[in-house]
PDB file of N, CA and C in Angstrom:
ATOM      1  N   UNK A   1      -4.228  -4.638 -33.661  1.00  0.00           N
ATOM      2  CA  UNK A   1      -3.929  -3.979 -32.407  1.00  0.00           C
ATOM      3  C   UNK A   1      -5.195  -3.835 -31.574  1.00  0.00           C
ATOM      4  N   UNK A   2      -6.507  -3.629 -32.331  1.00  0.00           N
ATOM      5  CA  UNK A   2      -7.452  -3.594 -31.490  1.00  0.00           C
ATOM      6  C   UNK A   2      -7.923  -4.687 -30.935  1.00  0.00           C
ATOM      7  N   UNK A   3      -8.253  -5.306 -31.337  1.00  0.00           N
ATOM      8  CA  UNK A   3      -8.488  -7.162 -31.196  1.00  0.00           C
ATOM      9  C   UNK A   3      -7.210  -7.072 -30.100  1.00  0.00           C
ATOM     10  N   UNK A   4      -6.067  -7.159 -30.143  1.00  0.00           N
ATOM     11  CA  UNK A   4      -5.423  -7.298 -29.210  1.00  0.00           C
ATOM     12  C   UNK A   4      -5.512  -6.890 -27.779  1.00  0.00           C
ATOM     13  N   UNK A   5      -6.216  -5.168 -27.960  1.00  0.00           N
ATOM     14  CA  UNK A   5      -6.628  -4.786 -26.490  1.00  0.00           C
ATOM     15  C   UNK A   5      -7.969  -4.839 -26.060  1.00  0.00           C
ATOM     16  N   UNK A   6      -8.656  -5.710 -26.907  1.00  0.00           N
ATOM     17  CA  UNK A   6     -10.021  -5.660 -26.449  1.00  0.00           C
ATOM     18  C   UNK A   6      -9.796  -7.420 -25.801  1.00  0.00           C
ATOM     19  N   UNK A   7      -8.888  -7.971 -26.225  1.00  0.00           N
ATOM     20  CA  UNK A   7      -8.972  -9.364 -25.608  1.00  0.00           C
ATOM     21  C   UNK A   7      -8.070  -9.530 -23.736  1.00  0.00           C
ATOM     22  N   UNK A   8      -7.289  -8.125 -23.708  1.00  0.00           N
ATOM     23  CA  UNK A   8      -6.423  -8.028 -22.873  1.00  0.00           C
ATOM     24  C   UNK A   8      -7.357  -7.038 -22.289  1.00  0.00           C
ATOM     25  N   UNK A   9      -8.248  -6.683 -22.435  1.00  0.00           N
ATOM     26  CA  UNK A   9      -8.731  -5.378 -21.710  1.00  0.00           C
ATOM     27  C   UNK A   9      -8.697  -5.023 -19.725  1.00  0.00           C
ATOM     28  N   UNK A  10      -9.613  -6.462 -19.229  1.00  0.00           N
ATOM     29  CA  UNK A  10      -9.677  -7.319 -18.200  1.00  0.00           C
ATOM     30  C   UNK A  10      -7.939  -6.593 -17.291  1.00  0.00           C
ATOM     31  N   UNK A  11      -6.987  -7.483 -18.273  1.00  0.00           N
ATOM     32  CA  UNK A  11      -5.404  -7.446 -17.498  1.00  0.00           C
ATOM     33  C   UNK A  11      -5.006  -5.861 -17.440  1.00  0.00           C
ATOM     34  N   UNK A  12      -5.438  -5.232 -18.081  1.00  0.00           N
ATOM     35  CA  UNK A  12      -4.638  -3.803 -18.246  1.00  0.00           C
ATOM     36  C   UNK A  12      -5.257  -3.128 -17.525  1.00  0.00           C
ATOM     37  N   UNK A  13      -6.819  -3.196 -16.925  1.00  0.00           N
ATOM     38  CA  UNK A  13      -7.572  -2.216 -15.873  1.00  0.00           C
ATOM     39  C   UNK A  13      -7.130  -3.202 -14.734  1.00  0.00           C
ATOM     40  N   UNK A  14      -6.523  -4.214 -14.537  1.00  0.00           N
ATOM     41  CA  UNK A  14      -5.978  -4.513 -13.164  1.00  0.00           C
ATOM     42  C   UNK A  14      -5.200  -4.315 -12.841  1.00  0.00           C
ATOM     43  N   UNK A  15      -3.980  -3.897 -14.063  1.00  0.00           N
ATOM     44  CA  UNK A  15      -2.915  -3.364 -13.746  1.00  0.00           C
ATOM     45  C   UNK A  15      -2.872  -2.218 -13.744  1.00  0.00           C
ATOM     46  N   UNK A  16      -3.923  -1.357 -14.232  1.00  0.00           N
ATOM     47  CA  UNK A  16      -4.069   0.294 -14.126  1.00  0.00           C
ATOM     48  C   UNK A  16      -4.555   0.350 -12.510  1.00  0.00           C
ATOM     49  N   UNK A  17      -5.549  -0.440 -12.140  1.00  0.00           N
ATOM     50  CA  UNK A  17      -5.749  -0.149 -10.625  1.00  0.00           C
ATOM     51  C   UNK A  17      -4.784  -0.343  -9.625  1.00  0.00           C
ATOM     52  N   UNK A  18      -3.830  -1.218 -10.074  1.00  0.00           N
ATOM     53  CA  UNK A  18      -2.896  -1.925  -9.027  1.00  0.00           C
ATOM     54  C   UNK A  18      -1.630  -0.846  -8.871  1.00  0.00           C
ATOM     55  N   UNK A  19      -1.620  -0.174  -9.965  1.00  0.00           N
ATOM     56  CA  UNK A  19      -0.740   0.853 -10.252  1.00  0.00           C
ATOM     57  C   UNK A  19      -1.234   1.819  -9.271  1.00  0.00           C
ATOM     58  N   UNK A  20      -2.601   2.117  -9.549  1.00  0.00           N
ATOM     59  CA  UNK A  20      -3.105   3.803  -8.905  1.00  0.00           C
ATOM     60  C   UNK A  20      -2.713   3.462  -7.604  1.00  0.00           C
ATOM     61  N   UNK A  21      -3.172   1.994  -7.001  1.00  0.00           N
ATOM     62  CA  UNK A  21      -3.108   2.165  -5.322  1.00  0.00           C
ATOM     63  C   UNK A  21      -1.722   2.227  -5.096  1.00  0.00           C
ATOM     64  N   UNK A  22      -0.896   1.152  -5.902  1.00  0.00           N
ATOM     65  CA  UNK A  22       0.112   1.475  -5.212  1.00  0.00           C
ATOM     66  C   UNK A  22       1.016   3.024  -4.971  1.00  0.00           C
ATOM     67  N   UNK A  23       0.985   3.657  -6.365  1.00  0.00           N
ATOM     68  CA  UNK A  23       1.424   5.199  -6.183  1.00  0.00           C
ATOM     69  C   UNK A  23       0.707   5.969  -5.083  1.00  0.00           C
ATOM     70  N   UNK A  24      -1.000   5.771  -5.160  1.00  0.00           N
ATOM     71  CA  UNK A  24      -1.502   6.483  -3.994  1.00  0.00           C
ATOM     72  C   UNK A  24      -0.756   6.212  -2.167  1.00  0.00           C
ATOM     73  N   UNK A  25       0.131   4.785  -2.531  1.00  0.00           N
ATOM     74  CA  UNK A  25      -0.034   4.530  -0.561  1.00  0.00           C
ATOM     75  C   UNK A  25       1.814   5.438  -0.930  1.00  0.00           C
ATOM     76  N   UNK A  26       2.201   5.134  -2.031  1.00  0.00           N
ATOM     77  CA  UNK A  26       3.556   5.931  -1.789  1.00  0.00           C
ATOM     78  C   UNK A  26       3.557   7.505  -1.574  1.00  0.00           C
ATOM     79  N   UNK A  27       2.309   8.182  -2.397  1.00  0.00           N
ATOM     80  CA  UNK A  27       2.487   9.164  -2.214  1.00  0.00           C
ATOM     81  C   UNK A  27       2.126   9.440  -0.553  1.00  0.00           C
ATOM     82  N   UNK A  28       1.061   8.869  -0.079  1.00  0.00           N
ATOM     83  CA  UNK A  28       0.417   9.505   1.562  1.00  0.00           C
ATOM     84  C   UNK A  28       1.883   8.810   2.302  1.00  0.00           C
ATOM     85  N   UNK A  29       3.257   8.026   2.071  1.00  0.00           N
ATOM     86  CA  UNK A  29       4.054   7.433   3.047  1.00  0.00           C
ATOM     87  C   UNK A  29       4.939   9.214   2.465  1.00  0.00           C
ATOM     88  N   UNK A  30       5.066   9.313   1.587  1.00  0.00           N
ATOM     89  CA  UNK A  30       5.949  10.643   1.345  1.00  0.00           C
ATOM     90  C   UNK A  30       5.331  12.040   2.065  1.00  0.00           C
ATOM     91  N   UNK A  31       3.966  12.144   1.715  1.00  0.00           N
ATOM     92  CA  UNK A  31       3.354  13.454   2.882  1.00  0.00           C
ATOM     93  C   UNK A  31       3.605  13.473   4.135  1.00  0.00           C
ATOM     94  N   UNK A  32       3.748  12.098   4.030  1.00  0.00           N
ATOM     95  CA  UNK A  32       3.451  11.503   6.077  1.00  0.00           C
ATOM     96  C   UNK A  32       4.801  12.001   6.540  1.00  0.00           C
ATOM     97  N   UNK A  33       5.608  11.576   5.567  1.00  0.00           N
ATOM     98  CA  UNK A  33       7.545  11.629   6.114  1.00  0.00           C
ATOM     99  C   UNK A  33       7.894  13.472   5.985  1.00  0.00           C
ATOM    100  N   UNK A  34       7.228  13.907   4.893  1.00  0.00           N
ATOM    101  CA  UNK A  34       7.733  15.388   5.071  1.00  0.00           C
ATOM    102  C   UNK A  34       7.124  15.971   6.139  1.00  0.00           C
ATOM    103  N   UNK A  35       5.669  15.551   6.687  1.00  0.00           N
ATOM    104  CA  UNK A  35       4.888  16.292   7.955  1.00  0.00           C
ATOM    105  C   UNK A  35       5.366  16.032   8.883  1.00  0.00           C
ATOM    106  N   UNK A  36       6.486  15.081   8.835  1.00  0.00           N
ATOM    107  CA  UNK A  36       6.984  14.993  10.311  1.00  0.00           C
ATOM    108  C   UNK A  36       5.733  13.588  11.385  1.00  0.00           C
ATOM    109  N   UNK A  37       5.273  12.722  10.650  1.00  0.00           N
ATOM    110  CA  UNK A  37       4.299  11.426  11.156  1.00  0.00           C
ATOM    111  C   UNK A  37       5.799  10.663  10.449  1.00  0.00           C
ATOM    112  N   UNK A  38       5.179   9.425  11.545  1.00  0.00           N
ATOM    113  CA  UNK A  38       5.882   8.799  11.620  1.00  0.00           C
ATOM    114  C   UNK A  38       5.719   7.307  11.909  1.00  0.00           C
ATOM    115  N   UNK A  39       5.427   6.126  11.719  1.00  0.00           N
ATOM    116  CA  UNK A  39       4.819   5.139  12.686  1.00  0.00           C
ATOM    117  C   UNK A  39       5.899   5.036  13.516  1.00  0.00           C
ATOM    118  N   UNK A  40       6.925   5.200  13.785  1.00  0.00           N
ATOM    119  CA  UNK A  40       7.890   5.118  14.624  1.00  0.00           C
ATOM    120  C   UNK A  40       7.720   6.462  15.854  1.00  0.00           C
ATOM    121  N   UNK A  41       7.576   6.163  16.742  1.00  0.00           N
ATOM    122  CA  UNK A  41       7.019   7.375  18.049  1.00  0.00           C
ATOM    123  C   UNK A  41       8.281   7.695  18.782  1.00  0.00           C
ATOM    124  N   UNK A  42       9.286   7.134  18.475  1.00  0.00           N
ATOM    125  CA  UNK A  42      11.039   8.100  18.619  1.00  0.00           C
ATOM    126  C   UNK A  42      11.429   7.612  19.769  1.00  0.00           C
ATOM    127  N   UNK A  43      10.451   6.651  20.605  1.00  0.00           N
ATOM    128  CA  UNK A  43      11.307   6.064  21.853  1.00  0.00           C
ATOM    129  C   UNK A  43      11.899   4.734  21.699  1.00  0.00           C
ATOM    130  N   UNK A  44      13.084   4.326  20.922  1.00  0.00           N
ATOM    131  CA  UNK A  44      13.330   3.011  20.727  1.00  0.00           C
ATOM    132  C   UNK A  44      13.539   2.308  21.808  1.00  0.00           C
ATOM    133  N   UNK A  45      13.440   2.673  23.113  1.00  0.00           N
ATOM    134  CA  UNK A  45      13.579   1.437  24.154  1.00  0.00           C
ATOM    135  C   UNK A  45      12.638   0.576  24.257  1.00  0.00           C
ATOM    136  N   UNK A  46      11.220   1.340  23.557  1.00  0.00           N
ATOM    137  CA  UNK A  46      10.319   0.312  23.635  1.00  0.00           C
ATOM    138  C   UNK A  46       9.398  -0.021  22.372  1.00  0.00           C
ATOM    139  N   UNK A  47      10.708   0.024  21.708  1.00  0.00           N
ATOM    140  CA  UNK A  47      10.440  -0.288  19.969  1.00  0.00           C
ATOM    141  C   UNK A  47      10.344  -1.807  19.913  1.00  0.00           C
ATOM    142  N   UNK A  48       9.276  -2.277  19.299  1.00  0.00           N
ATOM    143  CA  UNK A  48       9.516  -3.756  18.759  1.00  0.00           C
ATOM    144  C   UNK A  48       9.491  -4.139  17.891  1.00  0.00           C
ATOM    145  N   UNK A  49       9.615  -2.973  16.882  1.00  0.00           N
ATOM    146  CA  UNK A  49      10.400  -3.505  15.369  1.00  0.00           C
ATOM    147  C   UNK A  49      11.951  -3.288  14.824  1.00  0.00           C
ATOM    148  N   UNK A  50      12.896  -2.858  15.948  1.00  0.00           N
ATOM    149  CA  UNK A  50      14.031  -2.810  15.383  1.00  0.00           C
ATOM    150  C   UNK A  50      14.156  -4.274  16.798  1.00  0.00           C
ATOM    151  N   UNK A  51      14.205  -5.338  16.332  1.00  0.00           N
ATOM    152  CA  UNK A  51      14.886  -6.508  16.605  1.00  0.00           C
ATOM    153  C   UNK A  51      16.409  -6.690  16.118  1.00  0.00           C
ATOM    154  N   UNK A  52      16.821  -5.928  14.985  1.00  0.00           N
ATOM    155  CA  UNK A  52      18.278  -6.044  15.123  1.00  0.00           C
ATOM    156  C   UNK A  52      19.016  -5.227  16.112  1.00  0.00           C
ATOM    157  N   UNK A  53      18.602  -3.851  16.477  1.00  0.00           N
ATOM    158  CA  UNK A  53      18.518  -3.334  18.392  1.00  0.00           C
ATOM    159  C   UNK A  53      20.021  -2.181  17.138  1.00  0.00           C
ATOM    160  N   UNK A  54      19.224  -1.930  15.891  1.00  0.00           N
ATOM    161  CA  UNK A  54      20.162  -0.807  15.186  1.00  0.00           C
ATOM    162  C   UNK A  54      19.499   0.524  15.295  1.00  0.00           C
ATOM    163  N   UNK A  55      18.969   0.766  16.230  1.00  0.00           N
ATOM    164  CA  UNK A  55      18.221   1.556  16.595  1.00  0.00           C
ATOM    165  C   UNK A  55      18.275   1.945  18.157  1.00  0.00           C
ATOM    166  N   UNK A  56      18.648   0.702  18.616  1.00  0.00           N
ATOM    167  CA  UNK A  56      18.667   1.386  20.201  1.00  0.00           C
ATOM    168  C   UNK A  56      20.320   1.886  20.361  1.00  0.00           C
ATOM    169  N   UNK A  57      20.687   2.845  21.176  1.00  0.00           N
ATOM    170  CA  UNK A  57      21.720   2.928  21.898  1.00  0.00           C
ATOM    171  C   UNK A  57      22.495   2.127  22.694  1.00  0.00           C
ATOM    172  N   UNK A  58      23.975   1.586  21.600  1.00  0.00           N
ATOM    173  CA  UNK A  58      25.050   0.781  22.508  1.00  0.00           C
ATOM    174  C   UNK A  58      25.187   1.211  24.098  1.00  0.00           C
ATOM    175  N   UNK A  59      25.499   0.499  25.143  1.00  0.00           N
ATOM    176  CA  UNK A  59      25.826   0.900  26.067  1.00  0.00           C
ATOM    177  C   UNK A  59      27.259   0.910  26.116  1.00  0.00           C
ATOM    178  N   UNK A  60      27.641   2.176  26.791  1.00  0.00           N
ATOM    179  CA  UNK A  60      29.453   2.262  26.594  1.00  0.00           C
ATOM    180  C   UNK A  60      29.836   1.547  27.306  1.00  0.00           C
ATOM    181  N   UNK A  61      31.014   1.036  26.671  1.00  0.00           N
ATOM    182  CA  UNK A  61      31.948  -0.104  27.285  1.00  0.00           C
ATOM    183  C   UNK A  61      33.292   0.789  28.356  1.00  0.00           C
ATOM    184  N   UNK A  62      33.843   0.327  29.375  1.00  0.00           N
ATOM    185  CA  UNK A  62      34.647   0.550  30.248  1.00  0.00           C
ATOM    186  C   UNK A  62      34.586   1.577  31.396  1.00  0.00           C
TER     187      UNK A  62
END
């Protein structure tokens, strides 16, 4: 078993780092969403990332 993690050592601190960042950017997207930040600035008329337009307001028909 030791021989085993001393030959893997390399893969397991890249995957321990790859781990930390990724939990770290989830946790600051979860602070961000309970504080009320947002990258979205709440005016979708001049949003240019909802291209499917599921975000802007239908205009009423008749």
């Amino acid at each position: 078993m030791l021989s085993w993690l001393a030959a893997n050592l390399i893969n397991i601190l890249v995957i321990a780092l790859i781990v930390l960042v990724v939990s770290l950017a989830i946790r600051s997207l979860v602070r961000d969403k309970k504080a009320g930040k947002s990258s979205c600035g709440g005016n979708c008329g001049s949003c240019g990332v909802c291209g499917c337009g599921s975000c802007r307001v239908s205009p009423k028909k008749g």
